[in-house]
C-alpha atoms as a PDB file:
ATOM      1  CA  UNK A   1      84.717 124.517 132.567  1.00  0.00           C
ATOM      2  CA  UNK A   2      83.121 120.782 132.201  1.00  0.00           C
ATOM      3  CA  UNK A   3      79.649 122.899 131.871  1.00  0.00           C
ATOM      4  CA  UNK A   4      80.768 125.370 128.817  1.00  0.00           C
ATOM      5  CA  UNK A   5      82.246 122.366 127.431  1.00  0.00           C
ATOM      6  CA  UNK A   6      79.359 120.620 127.620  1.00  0.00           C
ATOM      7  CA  UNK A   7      77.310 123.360 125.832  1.00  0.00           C
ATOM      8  CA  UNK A   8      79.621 123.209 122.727  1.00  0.00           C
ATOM      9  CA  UNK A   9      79.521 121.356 119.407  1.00  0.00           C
ATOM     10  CA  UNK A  10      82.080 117.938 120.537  1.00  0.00           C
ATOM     11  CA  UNK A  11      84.145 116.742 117.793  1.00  0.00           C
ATOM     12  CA  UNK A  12      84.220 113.745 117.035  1.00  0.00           C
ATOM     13  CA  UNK A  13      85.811 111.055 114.037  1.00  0.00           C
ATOM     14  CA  UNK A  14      84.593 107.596 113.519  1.00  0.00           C
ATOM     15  CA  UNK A  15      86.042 105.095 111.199  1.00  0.00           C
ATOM     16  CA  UNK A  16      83.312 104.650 108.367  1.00  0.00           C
ATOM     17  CA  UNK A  17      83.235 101.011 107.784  1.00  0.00           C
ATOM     18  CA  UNK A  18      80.555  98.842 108.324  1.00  0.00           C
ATOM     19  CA  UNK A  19      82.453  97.216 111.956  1.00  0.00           C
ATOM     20  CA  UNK A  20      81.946 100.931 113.285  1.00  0.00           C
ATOM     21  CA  UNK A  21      77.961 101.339 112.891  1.00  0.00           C
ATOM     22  CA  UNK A  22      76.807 100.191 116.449  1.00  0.00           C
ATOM     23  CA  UNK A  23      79.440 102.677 117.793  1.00  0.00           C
ATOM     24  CA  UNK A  24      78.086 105.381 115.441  1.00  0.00           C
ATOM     25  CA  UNK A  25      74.054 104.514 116.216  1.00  0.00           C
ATOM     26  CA  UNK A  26      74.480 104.888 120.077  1.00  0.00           C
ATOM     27  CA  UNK A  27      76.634 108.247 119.463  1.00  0.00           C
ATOM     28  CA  UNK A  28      73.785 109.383 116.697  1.00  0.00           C
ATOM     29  CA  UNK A  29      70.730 107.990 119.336  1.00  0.00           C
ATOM     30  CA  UNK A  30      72.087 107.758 122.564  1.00  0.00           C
ATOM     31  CA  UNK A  31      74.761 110.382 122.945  1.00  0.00           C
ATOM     32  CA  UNK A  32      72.250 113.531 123.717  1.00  0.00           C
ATOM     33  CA  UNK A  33      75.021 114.940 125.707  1.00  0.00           C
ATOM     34  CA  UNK A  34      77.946 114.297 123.757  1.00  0.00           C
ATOM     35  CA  UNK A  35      76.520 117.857 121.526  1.00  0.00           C
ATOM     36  CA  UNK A  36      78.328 115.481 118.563  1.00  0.00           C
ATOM     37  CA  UNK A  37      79.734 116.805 115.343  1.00  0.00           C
ATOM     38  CA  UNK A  38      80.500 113.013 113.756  1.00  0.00           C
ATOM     39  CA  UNK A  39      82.718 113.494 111.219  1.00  0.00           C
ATOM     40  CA  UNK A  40      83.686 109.836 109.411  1.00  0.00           C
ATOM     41  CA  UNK A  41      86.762 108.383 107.913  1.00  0.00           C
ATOM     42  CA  UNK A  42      89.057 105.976 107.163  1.00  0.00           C
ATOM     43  CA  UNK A  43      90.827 105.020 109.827  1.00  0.00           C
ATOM     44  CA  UNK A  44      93.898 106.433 108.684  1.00  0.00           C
ATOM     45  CA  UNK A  45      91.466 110.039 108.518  1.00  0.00           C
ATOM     46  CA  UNK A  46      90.812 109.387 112.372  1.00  0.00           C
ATOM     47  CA  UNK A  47      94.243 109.803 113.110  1.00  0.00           C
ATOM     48  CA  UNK A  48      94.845 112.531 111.372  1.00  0.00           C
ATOM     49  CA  UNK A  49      91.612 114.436 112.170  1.00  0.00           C
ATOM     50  CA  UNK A  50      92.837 114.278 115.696  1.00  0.00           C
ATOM     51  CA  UNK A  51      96.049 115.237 114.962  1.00  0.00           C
ATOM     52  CA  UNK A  52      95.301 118.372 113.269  1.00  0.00           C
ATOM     53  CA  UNK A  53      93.019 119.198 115.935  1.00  0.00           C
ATOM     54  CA  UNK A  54      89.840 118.594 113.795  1.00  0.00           C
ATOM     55  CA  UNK A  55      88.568 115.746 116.400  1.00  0.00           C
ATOM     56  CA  UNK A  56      88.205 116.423 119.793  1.00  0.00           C
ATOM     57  CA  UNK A  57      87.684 112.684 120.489  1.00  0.00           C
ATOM     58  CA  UNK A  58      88.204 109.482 118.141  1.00  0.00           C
ATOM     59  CA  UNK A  59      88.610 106.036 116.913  1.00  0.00           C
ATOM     60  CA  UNK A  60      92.016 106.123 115.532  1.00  0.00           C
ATOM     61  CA  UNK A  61      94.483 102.920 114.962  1.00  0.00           C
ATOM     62  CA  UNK A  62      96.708 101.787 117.418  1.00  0.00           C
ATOM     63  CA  UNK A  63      99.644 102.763 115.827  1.00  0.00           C
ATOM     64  CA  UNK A  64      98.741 106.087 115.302  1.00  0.00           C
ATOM     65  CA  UNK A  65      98.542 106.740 119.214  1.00  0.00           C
ATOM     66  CA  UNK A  66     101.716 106.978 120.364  1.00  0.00           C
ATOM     67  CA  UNK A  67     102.302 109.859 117.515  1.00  0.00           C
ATOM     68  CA  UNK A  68      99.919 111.782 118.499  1.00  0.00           C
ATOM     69  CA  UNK A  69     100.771 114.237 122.012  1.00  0.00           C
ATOM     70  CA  UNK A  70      98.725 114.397 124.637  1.00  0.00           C
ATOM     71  CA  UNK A  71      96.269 111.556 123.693  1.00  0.00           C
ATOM     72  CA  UNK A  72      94.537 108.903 126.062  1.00  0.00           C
ATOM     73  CA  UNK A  73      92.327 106.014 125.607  1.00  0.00           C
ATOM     74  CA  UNK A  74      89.019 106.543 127.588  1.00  0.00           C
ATOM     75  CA  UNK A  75      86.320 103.623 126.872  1.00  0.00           C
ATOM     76  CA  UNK A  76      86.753 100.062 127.575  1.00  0.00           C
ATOM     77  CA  UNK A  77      85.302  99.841 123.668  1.00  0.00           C
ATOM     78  CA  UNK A  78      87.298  99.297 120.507  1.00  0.00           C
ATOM     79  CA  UNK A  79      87.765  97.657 117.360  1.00  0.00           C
ATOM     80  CA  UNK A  80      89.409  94.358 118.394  1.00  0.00           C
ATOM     81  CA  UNK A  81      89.262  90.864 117.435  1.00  0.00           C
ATOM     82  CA  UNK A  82      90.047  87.518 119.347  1.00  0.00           C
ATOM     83  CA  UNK A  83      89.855  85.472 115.589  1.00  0.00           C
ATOM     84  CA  UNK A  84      89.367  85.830 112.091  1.00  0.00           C
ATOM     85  CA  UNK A  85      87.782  88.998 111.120  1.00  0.00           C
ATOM     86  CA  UNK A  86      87.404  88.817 107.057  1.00  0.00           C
ATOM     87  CA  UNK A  87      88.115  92.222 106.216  1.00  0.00           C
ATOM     88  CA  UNK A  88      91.939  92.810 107.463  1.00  0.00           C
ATOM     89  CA  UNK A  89      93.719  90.783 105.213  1.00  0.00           C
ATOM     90  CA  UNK A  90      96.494  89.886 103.187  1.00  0.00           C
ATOM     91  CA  UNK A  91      95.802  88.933  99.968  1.00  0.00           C
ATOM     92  CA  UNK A  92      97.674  87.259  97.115  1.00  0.00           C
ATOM     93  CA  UNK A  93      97.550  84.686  94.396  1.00  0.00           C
ATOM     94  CA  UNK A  94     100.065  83.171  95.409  1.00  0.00           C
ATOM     95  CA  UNK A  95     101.099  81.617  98.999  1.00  0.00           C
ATOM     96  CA  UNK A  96     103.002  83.398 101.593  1.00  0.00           C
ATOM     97  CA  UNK A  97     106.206  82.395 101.433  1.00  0.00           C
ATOM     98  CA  UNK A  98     106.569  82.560  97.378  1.00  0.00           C
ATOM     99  CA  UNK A  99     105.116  86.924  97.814  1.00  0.00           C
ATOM    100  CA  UNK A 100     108.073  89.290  96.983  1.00  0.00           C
ATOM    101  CA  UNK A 101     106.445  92.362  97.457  1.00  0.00           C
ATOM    102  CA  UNK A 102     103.042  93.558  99.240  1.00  0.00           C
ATOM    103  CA  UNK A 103     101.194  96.944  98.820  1.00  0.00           C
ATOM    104  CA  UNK A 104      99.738  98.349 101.958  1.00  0.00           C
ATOM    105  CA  UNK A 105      96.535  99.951 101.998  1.00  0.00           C
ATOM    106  CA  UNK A 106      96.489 103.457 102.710  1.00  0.00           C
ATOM    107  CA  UNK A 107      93.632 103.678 104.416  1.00  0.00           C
ATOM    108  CA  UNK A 108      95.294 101.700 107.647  1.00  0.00           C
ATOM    109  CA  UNK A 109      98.189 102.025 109.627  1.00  0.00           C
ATOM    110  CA  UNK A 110      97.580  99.228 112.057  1.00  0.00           C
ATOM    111  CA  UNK A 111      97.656  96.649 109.692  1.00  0.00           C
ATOM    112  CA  UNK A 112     100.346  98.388 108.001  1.00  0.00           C
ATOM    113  CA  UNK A 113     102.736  98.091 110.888  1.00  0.00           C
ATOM    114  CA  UNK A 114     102.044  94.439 111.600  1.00  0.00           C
ATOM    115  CA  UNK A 115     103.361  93.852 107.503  1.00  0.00           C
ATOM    116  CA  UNK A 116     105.461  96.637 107.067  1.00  0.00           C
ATOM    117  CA  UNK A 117     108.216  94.613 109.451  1.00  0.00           C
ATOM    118  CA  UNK A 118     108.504  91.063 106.850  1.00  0.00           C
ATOM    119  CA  UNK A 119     108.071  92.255 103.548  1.00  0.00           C
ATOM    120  CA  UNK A 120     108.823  94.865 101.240  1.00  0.00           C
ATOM    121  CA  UNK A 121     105.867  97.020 100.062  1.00  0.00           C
ATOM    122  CA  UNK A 122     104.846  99.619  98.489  1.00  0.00           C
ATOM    123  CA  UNK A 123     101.577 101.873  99.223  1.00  0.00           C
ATOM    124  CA  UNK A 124      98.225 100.727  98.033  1.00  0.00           C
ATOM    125  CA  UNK A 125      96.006 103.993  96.814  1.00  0.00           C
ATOM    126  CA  UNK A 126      94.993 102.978  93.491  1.00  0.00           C
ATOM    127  CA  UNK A 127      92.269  99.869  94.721  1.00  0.00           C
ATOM    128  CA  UNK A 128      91.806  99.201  90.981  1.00  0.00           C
ATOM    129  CA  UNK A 129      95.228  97.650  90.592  1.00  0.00           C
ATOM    130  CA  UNK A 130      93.254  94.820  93.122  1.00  0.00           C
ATOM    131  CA  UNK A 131      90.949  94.026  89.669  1.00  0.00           C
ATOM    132  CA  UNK A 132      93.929  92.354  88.820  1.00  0.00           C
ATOM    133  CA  UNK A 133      96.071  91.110  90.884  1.00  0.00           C
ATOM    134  CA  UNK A 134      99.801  90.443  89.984  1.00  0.00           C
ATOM    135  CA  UNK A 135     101.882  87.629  90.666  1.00  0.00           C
ATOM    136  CA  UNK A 136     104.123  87.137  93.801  1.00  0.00           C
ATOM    137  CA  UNK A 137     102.061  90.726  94.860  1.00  0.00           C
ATOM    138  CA  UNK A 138     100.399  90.721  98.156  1.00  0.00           C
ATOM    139  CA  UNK A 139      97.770  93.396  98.738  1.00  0.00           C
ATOM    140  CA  UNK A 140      96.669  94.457 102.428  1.00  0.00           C
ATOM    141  CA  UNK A 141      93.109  95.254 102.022  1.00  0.00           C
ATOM    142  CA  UNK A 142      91.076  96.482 105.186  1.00  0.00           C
ATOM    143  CA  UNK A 143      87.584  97.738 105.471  1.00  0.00           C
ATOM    144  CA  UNK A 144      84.822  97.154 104.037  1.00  0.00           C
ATOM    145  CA  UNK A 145      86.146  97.270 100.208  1.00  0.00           C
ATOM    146  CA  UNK A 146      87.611  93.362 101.150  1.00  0.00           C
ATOM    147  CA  UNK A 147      83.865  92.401 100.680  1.00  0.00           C
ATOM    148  CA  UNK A 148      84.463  93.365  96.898  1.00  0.00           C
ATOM    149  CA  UNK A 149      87.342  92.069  95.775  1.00  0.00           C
ATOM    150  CA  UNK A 150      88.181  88.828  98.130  1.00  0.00           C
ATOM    151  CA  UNK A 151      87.116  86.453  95.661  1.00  0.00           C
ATOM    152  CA  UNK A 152      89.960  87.638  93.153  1.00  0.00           C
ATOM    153  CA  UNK A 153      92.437  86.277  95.587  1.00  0.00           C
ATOM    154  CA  UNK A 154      93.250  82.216  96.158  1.00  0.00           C
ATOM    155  CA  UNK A 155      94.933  83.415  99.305  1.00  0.00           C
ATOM    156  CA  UNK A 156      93.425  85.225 102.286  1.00  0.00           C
ATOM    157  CA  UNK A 157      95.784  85.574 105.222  1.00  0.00           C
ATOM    158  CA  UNK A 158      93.774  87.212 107.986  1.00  0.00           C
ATOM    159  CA  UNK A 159      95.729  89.565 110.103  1.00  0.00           C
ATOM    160  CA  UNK A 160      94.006  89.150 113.386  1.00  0.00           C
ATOM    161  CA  UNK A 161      93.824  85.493 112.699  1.00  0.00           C
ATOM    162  CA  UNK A 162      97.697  85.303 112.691  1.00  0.00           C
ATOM    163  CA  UNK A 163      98.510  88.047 115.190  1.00  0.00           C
ATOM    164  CA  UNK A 164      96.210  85.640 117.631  1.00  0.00           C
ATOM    165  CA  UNK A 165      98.054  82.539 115.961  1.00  0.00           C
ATOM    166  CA  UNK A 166     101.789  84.329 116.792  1.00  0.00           C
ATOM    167  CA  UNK A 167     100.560  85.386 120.301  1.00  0.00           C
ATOM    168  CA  UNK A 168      97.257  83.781 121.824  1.00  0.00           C
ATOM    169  CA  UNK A 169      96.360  87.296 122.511  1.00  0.00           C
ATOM    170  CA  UNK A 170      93.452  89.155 121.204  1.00  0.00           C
ATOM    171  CA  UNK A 171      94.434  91.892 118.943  1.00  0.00           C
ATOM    172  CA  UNK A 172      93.222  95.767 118.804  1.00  0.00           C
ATOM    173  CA  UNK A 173      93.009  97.353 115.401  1.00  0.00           C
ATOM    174  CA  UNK A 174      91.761 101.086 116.326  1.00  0.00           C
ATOM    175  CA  UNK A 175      91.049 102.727 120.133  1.00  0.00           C
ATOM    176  CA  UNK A 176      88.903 105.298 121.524  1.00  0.00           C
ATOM    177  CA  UNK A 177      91.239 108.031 122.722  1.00  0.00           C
ATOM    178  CA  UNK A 178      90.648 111.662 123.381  1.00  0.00           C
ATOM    179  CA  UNK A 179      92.434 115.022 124.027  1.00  0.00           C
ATOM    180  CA  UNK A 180      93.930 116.611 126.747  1.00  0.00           C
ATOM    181  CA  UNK A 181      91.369 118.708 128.317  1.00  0.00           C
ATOM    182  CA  UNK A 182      88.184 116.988 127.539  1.00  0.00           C
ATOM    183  CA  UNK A 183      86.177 116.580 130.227  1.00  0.00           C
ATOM    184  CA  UNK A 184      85.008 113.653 132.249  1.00  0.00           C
ATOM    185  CA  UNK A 185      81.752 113.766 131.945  1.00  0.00           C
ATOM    186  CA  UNK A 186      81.862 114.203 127.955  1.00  0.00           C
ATOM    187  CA  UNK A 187      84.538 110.910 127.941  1.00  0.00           C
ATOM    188  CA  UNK A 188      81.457 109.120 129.849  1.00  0.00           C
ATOM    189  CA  UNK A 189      78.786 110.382 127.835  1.00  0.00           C
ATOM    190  CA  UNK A 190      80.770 109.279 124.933  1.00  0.00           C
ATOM    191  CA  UNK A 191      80.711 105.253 127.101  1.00  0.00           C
ATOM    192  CA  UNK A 192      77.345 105.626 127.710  1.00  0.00           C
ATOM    193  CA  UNK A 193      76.457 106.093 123.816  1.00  0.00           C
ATOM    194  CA  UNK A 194      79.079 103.181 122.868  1.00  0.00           C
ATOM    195  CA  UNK A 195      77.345 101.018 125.132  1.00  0.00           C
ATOM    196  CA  UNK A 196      73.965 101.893 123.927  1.00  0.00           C
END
């Protein structure tokens, strides 16, 4: 079975911001015998790519895993931070405690999750309302589309930054995970490219 499998076309979704492109260069350079199909996404898009059985292996958010049957994480490699990592933030003219509502950016669901619990919100899928911002409004903006609009913003809360504040603990945004049946060796061919 592990030889056949092997021999076909592996599926496999990628989140497409910039954090992702050593991850992406190993499996376009050094994954010969992953047979990759990349296919790349939001991270949201991951999750749902795998889901729907588009994705035979991914990077999907943490959140999204224990959603999904039949799923489990097989590289040490992720997207994780241990401080501040500029472009999973909360954003708002105005200071924490005075923001009534927050959108959440639909692109995310790990980020979601860690605001969705202390504010109300509302979902974020029209960026241009980030041109300009309202008052009292917090936006959760992740990716690389924070590089755009973070200046319009007096306040930048970063999320890993205060999960690591709340906890001392590093924090993991998205995981490599794969589906039941997919062979060893293509889980360590898919290591061996990440560590490339």
């Amino acid at each position: 079975f592990d030889a056949v499998w092997m021999m076909m076309r592996n599926r496999i979704a990628a989140v497409s911001y910039l954090n992702t492109i050593p991850f992406i260069y190993g499996i376009e350079h050094a994954g010969a015998g992953l047979h990759a199909e990349l296919l790349l996404s939001p991270p949201r898009g991951c999750a749902e790519a795998l889901r729907d059985g588009k994705a035979d292996l991914a990077l999907i958010p943490v959140a999204a895993i224990p959603g999904i049957s039949d799923l489990r994480i097989v590289t040490p490699y992720c997207i994780g931070a241990s401080g501040p990592v500029r472009t999973v933030v909360l954003a708002s003219a105005d200071p924490l405690e005075n923001v009534d509502t927050v959108y959440l950016d639909s692109h995310s669901l790990t980020s979601v999750r860690l605001v969705r619990l202390l504010f109300r919100w509302r979902e974020l899928d029209d960026f241009s309302v980030l041109d300009d911002p309202k008052p009292r409004t917090g936006y959760v903006i992740i990716g690389d589309k924070v590089f755009a609009r973070e200046a319009a913003f007096r306040y930048r809360y970063d999320l890993a930054e205060q999960w690591r504040l709340l906890t001392g603990l590093p924090f993991v945004f998205a995981a490599w995970v794969a589906r039941g049946g997919v062979p060893e060796a293509t889980v360590d061919s898919l290591t061996e490219a990440l560590a490339y």
